[in-house]
Protein backbone atom coordinates (compact mmCIF):
# COMPACT_ATOMS: atom_id res chain seq x y z
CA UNK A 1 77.11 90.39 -44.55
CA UNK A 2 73.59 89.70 -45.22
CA UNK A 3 73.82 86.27 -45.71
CA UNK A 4 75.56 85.93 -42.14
CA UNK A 5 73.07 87.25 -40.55
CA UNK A 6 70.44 85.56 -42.03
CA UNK A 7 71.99 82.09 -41.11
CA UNK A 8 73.03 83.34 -38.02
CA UNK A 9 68.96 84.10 -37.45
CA UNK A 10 67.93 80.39 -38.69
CA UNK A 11 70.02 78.76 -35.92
CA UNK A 12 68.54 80.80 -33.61
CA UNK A 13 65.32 79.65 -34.65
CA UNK A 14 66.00 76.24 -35.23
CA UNK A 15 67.81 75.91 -31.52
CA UNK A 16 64.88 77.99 -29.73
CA UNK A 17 62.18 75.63 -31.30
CA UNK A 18 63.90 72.53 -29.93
CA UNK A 19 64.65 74.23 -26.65
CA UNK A 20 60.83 75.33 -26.66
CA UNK A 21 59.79 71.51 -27.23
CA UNK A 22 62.02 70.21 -24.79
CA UNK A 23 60.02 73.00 -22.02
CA UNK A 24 56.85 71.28 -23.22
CA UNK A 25 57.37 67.71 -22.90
CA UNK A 26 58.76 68.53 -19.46
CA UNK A 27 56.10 70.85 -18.23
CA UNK A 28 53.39 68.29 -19.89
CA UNK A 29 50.62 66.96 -17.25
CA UNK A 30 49.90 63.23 -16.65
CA UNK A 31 46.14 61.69 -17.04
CA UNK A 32 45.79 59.91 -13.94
CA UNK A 33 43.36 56.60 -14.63
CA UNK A 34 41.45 55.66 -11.84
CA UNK A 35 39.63 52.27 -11.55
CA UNK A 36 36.23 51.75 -10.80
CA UNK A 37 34.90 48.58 -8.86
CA UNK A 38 31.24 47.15 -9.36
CA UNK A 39 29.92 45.65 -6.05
CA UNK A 40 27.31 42.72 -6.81
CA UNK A 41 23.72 43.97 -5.74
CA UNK A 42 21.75 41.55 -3.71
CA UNK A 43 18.60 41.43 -1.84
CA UNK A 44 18.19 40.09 1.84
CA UNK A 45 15.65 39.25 4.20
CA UNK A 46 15.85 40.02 7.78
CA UNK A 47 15.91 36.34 10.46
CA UNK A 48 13.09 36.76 12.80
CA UNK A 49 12.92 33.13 15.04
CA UNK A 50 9.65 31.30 15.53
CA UNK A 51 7.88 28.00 15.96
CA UNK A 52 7.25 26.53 13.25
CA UNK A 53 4.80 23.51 12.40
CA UNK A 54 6.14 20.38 10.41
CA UNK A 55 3.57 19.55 7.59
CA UNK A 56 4.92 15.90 6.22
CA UNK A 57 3.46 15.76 2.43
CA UNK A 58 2.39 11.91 0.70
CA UNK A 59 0.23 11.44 -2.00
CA UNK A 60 -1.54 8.10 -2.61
CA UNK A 61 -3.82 6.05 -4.52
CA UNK A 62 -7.48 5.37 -2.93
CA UNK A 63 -8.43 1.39 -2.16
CA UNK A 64 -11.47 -0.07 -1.02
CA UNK A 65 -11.04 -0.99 2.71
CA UNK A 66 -13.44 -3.77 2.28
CA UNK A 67 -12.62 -5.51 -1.30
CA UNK A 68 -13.07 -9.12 -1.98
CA UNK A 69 -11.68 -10.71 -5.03
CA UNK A 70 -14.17 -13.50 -5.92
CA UNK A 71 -13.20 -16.89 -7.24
CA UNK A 72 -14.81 -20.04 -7.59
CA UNK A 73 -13.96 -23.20 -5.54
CA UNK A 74 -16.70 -25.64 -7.16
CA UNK A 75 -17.14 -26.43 -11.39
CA UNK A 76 -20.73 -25.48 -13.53
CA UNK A 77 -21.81 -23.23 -15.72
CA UNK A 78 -23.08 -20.06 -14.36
CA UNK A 79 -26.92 -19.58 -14.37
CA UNK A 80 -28.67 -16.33 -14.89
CA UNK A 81 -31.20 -15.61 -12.14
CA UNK A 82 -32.46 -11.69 -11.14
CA UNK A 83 -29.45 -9.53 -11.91
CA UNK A 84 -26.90 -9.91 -13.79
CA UNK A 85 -23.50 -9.96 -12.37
CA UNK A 86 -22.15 -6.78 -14.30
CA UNK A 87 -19.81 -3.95 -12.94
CA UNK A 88 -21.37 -1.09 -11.53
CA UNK A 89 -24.35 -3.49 -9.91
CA UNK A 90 -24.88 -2.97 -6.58
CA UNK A 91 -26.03 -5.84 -4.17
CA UNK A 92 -27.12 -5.62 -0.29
CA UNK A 93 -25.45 -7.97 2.31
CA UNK A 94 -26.19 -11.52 1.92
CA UNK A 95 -27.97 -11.55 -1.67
CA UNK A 96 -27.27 -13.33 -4.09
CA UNK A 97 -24.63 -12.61 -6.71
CA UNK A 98 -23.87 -15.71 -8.06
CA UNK A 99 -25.66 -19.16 -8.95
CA UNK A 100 -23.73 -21.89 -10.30
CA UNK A 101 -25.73 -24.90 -11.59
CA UNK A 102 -25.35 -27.86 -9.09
CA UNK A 103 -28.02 -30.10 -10.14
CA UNK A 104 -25.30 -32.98 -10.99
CA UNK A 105 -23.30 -32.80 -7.36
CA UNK A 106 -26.85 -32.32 -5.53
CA UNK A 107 -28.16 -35.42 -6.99
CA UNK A 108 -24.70 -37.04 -5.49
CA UNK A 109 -25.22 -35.92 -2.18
CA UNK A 110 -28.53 -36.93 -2.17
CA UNK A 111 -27.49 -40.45 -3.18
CA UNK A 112 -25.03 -40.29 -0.24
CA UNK A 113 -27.74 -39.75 2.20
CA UNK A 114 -29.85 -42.03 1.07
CA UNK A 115 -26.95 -44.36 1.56
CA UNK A 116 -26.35 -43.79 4.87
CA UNK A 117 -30.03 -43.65 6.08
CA UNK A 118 -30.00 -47.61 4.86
CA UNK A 119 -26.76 -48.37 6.85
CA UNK A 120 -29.04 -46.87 9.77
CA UNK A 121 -31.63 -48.66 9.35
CA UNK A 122 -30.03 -51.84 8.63
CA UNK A 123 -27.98 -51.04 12.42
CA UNK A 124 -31.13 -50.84 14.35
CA UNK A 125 -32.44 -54.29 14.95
CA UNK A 126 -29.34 -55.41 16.57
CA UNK A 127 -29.04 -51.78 18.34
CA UNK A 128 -32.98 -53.56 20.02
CA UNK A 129 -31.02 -56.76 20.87
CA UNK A 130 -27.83 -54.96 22.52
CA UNK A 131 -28.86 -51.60 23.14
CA UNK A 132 -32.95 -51.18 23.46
CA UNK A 133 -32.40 -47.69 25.33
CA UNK A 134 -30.40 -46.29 22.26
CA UNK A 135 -32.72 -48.00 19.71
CA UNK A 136 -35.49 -45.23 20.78
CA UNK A 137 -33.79 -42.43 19.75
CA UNK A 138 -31.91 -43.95 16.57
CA UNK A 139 -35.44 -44.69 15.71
CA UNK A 140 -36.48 -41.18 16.04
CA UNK A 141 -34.01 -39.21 14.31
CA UNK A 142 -34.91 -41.68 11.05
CA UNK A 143 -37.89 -40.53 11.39
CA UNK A 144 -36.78 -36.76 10.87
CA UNK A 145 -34.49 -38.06 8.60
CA UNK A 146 -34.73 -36.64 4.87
CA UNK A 147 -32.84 -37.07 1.76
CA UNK A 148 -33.58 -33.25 0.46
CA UNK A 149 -32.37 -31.47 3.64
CA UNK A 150 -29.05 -31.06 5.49
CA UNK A 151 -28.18 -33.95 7.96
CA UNK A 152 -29.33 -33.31 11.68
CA UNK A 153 -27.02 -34.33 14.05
CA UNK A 154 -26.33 -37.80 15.04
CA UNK A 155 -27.54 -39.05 18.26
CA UNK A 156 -25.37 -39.39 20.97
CA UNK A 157 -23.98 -42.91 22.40
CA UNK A 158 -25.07 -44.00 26.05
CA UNK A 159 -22.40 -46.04 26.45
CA UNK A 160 -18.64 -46.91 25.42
CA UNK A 161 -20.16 -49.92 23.77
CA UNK A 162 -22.50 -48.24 21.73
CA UNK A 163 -20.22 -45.54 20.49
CA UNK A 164 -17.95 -48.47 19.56
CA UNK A 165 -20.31 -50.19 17.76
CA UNK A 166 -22.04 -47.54 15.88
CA UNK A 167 -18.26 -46.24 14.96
CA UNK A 168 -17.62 -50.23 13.88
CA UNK A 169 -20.50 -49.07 11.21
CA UNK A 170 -19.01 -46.61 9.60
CA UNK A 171 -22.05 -44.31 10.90
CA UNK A 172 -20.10 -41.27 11.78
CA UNK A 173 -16.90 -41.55 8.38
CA UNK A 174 -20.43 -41.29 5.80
CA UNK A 175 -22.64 -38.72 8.35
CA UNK A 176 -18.82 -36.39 8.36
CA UNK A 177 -18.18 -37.02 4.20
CA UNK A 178 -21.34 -35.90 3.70
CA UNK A 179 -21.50 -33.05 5.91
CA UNK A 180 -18.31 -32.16 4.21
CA UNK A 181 -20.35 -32.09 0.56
CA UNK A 182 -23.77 -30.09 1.95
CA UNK A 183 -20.74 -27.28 3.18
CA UNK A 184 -19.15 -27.98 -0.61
CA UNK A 185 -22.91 -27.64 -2.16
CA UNK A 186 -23.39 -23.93 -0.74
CA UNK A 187 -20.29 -22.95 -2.55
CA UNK A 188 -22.43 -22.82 -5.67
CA UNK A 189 -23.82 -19.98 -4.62
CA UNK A 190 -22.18 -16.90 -3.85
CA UNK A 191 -23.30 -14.55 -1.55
CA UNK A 192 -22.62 -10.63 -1.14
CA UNK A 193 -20.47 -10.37 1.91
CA UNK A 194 -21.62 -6.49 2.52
CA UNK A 195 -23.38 -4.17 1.07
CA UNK A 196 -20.95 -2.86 -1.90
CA UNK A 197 -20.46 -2.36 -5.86
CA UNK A 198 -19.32 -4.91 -8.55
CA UNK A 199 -15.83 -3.28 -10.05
CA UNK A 200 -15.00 -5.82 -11.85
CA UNK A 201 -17.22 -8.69 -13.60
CA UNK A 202 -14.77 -11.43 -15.63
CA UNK A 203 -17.72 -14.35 -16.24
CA UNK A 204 -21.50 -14.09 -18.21
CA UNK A 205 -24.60 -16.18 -18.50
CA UNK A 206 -23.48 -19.55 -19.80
CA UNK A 207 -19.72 -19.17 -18.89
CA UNK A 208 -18.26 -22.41 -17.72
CA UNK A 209 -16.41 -21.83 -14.22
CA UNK A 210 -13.70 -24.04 -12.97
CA UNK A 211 -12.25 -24.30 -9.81
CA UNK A 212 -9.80 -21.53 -8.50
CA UNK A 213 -10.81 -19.22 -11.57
CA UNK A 214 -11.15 -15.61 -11.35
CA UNK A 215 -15.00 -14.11 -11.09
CA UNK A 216 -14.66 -10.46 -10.25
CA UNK A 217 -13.75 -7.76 -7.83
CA UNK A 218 -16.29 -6.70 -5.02
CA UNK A 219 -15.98 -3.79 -3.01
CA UNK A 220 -17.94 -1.26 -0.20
CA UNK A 221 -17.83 2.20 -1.31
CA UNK A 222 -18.01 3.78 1.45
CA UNK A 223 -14.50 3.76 3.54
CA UNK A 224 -11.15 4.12 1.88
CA UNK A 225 -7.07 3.72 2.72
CA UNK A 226 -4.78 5.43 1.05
CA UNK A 227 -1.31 4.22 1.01
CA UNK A 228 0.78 6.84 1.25
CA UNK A 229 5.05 6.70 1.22
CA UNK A 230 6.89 8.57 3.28
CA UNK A 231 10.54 9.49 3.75
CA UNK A 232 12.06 7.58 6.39
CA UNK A 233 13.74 10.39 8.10
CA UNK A 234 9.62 12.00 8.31
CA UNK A 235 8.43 8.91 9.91
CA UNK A 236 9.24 10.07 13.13
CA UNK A 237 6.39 12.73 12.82
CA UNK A 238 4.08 10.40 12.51
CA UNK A 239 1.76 8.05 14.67
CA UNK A 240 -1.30 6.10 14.26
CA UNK A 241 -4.28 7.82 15.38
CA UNK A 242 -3.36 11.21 13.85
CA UNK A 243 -5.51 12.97 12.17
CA UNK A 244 -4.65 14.13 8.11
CA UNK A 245 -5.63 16.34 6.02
CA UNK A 246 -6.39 14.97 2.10
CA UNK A 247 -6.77 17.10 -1.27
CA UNK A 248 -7.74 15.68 -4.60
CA UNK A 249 -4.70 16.92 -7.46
CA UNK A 250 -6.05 20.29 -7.87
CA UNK A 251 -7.14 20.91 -4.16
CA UNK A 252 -10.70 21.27 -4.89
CA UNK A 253 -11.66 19.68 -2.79
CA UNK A 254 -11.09 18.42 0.81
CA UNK A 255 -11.57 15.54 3.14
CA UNK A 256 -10.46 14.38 6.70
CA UNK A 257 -8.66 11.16 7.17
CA UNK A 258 -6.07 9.64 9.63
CA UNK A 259 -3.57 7.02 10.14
CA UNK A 260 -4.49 3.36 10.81
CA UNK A 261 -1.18 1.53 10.23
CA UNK A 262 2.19 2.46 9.49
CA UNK A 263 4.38 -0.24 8.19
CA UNK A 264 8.16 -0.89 9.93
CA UNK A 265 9.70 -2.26 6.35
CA UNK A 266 11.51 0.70 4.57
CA UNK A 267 11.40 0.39 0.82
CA UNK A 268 15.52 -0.49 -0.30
CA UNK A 269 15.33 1.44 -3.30
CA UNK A 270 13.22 4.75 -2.35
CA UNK A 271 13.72 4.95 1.27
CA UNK A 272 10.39 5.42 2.32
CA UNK A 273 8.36 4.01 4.19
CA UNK A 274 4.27 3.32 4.01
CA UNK A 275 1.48 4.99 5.55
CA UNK A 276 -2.20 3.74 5.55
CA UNK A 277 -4.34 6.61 6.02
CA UNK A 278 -8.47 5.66 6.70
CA UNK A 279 -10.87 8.28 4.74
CA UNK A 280 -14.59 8.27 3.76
CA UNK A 281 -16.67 10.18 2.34
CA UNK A 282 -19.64 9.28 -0.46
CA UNK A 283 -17.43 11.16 -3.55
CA UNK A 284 -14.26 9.30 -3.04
CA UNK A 285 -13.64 6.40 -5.72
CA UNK A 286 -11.34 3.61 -5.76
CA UNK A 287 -8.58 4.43 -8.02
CA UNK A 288 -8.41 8.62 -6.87
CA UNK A 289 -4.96 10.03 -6.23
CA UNK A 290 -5.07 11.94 -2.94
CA UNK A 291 -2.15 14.42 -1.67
CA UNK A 292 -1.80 14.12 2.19
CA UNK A 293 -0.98 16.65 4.86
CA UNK A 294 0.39 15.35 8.00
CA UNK A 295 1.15 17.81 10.97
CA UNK A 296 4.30 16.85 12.81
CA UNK A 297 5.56 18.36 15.64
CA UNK A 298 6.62 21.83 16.01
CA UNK A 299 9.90 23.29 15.39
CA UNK A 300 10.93 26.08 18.21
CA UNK A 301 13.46 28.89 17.52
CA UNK A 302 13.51 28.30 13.53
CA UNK A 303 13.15 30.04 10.62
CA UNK A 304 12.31 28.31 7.20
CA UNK A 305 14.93 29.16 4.13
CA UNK A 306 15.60 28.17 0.61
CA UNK A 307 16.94 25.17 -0.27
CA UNK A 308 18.92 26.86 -2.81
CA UNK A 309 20.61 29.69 -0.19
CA UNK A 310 22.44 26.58 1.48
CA UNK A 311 25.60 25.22 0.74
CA UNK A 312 28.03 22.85 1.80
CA UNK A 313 25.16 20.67 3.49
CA UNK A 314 24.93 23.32 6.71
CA UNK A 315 26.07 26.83 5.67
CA UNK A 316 24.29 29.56 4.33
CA UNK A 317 25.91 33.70 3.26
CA UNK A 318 24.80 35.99 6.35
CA UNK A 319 25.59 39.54 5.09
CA UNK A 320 27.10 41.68 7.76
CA UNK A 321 28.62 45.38 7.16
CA UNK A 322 28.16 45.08 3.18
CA UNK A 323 30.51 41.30 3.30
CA UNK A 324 29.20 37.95 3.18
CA UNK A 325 30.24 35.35 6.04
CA UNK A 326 29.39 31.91 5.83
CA UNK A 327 28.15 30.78 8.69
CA UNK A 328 27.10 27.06 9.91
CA UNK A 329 23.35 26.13 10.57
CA UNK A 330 21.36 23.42 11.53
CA UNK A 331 19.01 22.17 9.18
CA UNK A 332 15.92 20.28 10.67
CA UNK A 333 13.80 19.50 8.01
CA UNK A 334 13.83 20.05 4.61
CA UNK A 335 10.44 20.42 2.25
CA UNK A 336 10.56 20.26 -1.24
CA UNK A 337 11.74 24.05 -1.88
CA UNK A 338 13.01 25.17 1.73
CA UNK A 339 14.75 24.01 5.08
CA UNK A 340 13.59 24.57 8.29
CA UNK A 341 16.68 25.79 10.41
CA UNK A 342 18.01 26.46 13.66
CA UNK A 343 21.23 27.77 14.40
CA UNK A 344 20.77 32.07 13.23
CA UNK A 345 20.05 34.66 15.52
CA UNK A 346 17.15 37.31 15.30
CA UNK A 347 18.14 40.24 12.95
CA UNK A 348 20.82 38.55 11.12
CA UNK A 349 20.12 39.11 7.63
CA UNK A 350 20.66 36.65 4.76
CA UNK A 351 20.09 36.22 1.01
CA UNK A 352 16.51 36.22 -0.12
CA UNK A 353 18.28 34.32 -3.67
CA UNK A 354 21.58 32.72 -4.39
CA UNK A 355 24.91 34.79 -5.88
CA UNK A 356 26.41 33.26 -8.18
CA UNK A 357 29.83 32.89 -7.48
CA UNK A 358 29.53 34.10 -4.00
CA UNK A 359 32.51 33.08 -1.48
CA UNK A 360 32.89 33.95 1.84
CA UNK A 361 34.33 37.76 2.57
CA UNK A 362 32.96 38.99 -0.63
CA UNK A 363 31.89 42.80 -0.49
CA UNK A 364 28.34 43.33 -1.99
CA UNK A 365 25.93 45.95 -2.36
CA UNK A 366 22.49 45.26 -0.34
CA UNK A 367 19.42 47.17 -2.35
CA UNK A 368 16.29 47.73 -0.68
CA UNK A 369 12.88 46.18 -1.71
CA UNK A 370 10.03 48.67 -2.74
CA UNK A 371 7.36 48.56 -0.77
């Protein structure tokens, strides 16, 4: 009887601890998972339209307005005489830089002279016979005739005949060939042009010049071009006669130039075209690179962005109600970091920096700036 009841008792326990299970896994609550979003957090920067000046930027090298390369048109050894021809000399208009010994080709012309004052001579009896009016004045300019100084002019005929004859002579083919050697004689010597500096000296004492051979660079220190390239699409801005403002590399200092030419060739390979921009100023030197600001003309209703915050050529991320909208500008003209635009409207707000990723409709979290 025991035993029964005992078994009868471990059933009951057995069936209530699966029915008491069963009441559990039913009556067990759910854990709900709920997903959380990240918004991307930009900065913006609020439109506000104005007018806005176009700078055009160049930068240049600095050349001597007045530069003369020297070379030599006559042959002799170069004589020393006062000072030397060295760079860094200066020289005053019309001294004398150079002396090249002539002593051979002046002793030539003088023989040519000489030769023609006996065809003269030997013309005037017979000018007495034909001609006794022209005779006089034949006579007289052999009198101021001399073999050590240029040629005076020949006198003039009277008459057909005369001219005729005295051509028959061969009076004016030697006076001409040797007027032509007194102009080659003063080649000898060279002459500053201007006042100016030596920047380059290529022959010494003793050198041996030939014809067409290089003697040195002279220049005038005192007004400068610099030749500037600009984008084609800038030249527009610009216009001879404006003025421009110039800055050595690390804007130290300042000068005042402005444009004397502008040349209508663009460059095929950089698209630019060149500038000559007129400085001067005692501290410039040949050879200085210059950056140049030119003013344009001035942009109305714009507002200058990043280059970076535009896309697809003319669109740019306006952020309106936490989303951003592409929207369609027009860019004017672009600097090296920004665009000048037209095209948004006063209050629009847009990225101060680029999202990565960013597409049009995207929902984003604007943060404000600390002030």
């Amino acid at each position: 009887m025991r035993k029964i009841i005992t078994t009868i008792l471990g059933v009951l326990l057995i069936l209530g601890a699966i029915f008491g299970a069963k009441a559990l896994i039913k009556n067990k609550k759910k854990h709900v998972s709920h997903k959380v979003i990240h918004h991307t957090s930009v900065y913006t920067q609020e439109v506000k339209n104005h007018s806005i000046p176009v700078m055009v930027t160049a930068s240049g090298k600095l050349v001597a307005k007045k530069r003369v390369e020297l070379f030599a048109e006559v042959q002799g050894v170069l004589e020393r005489f006062g000072k030397d021809f060295r760079a860094g000399n200066n020289y005053k208009r019309g001294e004398l830089m150079l002396k090249i010994n002539s002593e051979e080709f002046y002793s030539a012309l003088k023989a040519q002279r000489s030769s023609l004052l006996n065809q003269i001579i030997a013309m005037i009896p017979d000018l007495k016979l034909d001609y006794p009016e022209s005779a006089i004045q034949w006579e007289e300019y052999v009198r101021s005739f001399s073999i050590n100084k240029s040629l005076p002019e020949l006198p003039k005929p009277l008459s057909e005949k005369e001219k005729y004859y005295v051509t028959g002579k061969n009076i004016f083919t030697s006076y001409y060939n040797i007027k032509n050697l007194e102009i080659r004689l003063a080649k000898y010597k060279i002459y500053a042009p201007f006042s100016g500096t030596v920047t380059d000296a290529r022959v010494t004492e003793g050198t041996l010049i030939r014809p067409g051979q290089k003697l040195g660079t002279f220049i005038s220190p005192t007004t400068y071009e610099l030749e500037a390239s600009v984008n084609s699409e800038n030249i527009k801005f610009l216009k001879v006669g404006k003025k421009v403002e110039l800055y050595n590399v690390d804007k130290s200092l300042h000068w005042e130039g402005k444009i004397i030419r502008i040349n209508s060739m663009i460059d095929p390979q950089s698209q630019s075209m060149k500038a000559y921009i007129q400085v001067s100023d005692k501290n410039l030197k040949e050879g200085m690179f210059l950056d140049a600001e030119i003013e344009g003309h001035t942009i109305d209703n714009a507002f200058e962005v990043s280059r970076k915050n535009i896309f697809s050529a003319n669109k740019i991320f306006v952020l309106q109600d936490s989303i951003l909208n592409a929207k369609e500008i027009i860019p004017v003209f672009f600097k090296e970091k920004t665009v000048i635009v037209q095209g948004l409207r006063d209050g629009e707000k847009i990225l101060k920096k680029p999202v990565p990723g960013a597409y049009d409709g995207m929902i984003v979290e604007e943060l404000k700036e600390e002030k």
